[in-house]
Protein backbone atom coordinates (compact mmCIF):
# COMPACT_ATOMS: atom_id res chain seq x y z
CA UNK A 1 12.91 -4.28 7.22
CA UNK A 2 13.48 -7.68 7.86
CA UNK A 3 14.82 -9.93 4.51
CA UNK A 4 13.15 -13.26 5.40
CA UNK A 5 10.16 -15.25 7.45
CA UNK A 6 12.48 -16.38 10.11
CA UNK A 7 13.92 -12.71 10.54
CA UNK A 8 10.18 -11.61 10.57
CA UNK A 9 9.47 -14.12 13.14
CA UNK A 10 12.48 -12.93 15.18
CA UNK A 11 12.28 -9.23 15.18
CA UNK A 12 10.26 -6.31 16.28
CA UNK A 13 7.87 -6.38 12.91
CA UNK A 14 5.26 -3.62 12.99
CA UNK A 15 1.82 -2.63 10.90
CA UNK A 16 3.61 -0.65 8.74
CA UNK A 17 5.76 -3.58 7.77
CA UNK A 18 3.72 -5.85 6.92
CA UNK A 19 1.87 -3.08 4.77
CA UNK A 20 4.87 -2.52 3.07
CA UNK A 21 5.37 -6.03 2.35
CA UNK A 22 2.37 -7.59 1.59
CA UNK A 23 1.56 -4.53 -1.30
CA UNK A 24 4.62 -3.72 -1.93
CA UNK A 25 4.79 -0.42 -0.96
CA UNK A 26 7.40 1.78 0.69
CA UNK A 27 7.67 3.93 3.76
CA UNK A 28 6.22 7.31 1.83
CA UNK A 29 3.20 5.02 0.09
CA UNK A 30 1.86 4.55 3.98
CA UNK A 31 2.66 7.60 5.12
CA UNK A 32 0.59 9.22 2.17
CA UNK A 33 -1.92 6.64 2.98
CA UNK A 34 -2.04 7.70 6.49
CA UNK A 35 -2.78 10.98 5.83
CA UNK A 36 -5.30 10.02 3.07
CA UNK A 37 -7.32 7.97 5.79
CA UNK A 38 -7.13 10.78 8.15
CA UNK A 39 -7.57 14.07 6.60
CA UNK A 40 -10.54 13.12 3.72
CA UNK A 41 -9.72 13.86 -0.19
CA UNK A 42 -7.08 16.02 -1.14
CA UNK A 43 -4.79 16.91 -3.85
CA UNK A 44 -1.51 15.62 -5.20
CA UNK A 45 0.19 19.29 -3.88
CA UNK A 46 -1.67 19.21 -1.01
CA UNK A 47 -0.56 16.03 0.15
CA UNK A 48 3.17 17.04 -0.94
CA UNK A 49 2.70 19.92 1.62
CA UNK A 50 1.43 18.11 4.03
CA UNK A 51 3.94 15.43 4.00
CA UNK A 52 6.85 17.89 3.72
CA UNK A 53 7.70 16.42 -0.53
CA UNK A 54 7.68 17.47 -3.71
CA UNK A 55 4.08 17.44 -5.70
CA UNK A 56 5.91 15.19 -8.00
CA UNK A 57 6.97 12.39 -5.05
CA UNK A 58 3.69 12.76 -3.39
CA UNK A 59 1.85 12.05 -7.00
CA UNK A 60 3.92 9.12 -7.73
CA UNK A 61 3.26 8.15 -3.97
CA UNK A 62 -0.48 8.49 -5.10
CA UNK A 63 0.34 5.92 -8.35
CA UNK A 64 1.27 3.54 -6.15
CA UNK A 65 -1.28 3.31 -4.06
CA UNK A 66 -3.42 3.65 -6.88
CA UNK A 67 -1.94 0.68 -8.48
CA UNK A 68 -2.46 -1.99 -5.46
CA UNK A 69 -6.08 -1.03 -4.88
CA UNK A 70 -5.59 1.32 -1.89
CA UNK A 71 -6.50 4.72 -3.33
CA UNK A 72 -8.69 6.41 -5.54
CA UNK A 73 -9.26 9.44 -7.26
CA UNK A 74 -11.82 11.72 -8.53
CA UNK A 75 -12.28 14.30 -11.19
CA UNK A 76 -13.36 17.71 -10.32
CA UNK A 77 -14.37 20.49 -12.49
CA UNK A 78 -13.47 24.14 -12.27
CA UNK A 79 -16.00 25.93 -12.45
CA UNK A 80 -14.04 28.94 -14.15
CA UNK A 81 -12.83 25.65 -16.87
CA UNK A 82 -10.32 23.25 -16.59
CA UNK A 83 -10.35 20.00 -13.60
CA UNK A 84 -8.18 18.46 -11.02
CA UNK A 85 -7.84 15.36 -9.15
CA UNK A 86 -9.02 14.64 -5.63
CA UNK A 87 -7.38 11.24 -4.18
CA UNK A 88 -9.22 9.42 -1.78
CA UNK A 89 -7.91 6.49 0.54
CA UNK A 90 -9.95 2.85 0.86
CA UNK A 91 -11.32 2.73 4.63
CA UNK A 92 -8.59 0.82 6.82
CA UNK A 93 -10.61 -1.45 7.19
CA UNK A 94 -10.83 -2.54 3.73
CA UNK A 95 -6.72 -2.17 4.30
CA UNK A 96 -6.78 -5.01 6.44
CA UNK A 97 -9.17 -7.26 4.37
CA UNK A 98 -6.58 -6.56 1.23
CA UNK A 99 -3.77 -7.65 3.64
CA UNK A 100 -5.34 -10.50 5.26
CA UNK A 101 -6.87 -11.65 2.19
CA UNK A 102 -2.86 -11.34 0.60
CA UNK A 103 -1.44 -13.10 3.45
CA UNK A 104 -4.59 -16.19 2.79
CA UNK A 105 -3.72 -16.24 -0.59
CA UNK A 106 0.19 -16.79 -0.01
CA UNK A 107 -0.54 -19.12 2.08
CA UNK A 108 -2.51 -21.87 0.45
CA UNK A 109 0.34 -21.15 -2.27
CA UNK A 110 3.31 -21.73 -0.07
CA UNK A 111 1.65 -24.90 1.91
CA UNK A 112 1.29 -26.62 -1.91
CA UNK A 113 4.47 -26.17 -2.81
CA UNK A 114 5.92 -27.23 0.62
CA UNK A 115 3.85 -30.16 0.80
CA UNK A 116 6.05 -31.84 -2.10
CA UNK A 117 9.35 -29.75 -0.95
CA UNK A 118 10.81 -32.92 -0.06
CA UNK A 119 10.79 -34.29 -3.54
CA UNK A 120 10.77 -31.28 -6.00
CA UNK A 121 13.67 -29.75 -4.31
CA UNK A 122 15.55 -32.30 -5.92
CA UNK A 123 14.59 -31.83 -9.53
């Protein structure tokens, strides 16, 4: 993954990449995400098995996502007592308002500061 804008600009940067750093996620976070969008709510194990991981790496996977707004999850009861979680994934396209809306943001942030980069570079 490339380290800077110029090596961004230069190289072979893909949809997955810019995912990864716009959110800040890493390579498992979209491939859990992937599967998410594509095979409907599931479970933290299910998701392990699916991706070939642990429960455990898929559910902290699952935090991630949970954390930047890309996944949610639901409680579901059993009927015999007892619940579990169901983990759902934002549409895609919601993905790429998050990430466009990011990318906007940073920006207007980065053009203010360069505008005076000139002068405050020397302070």
């Amino acid at each position: 993954m490339p380290r800077s804008i110029p090596e961004m600009i230069r190289g072979d940067f893909k949809c997955d990449d810019i995912a990864k750093c716009i959110l800040g996620l890493k390579t498992i976070d979209i491939d859990s995400y992937k599967v998410l969008a594509a095979k409907g709510p599931i479970t933290a194990e299910r998701l392990g098995e699916l991706l070939n991981r642990e429960r455990s790496t898929a559910y902290r996977s699952l935090q991630n996502l949970m954390t930047c707004g890309l996944v949610h999850r639901e409680t579901k009861t059993i009927k015999d007592g007892g619940y579990y979680y169901e983990y759902i994934a934002l549409e895609p396209a919601r993905l790429k308002e998050m990430v466009q809306g990011n990318i906007d943001e940073w920006y207007t942030k980065m053009k203010k500061l360069a505008a005076n980069i000139d002068t405050d570079i020397m302070k």
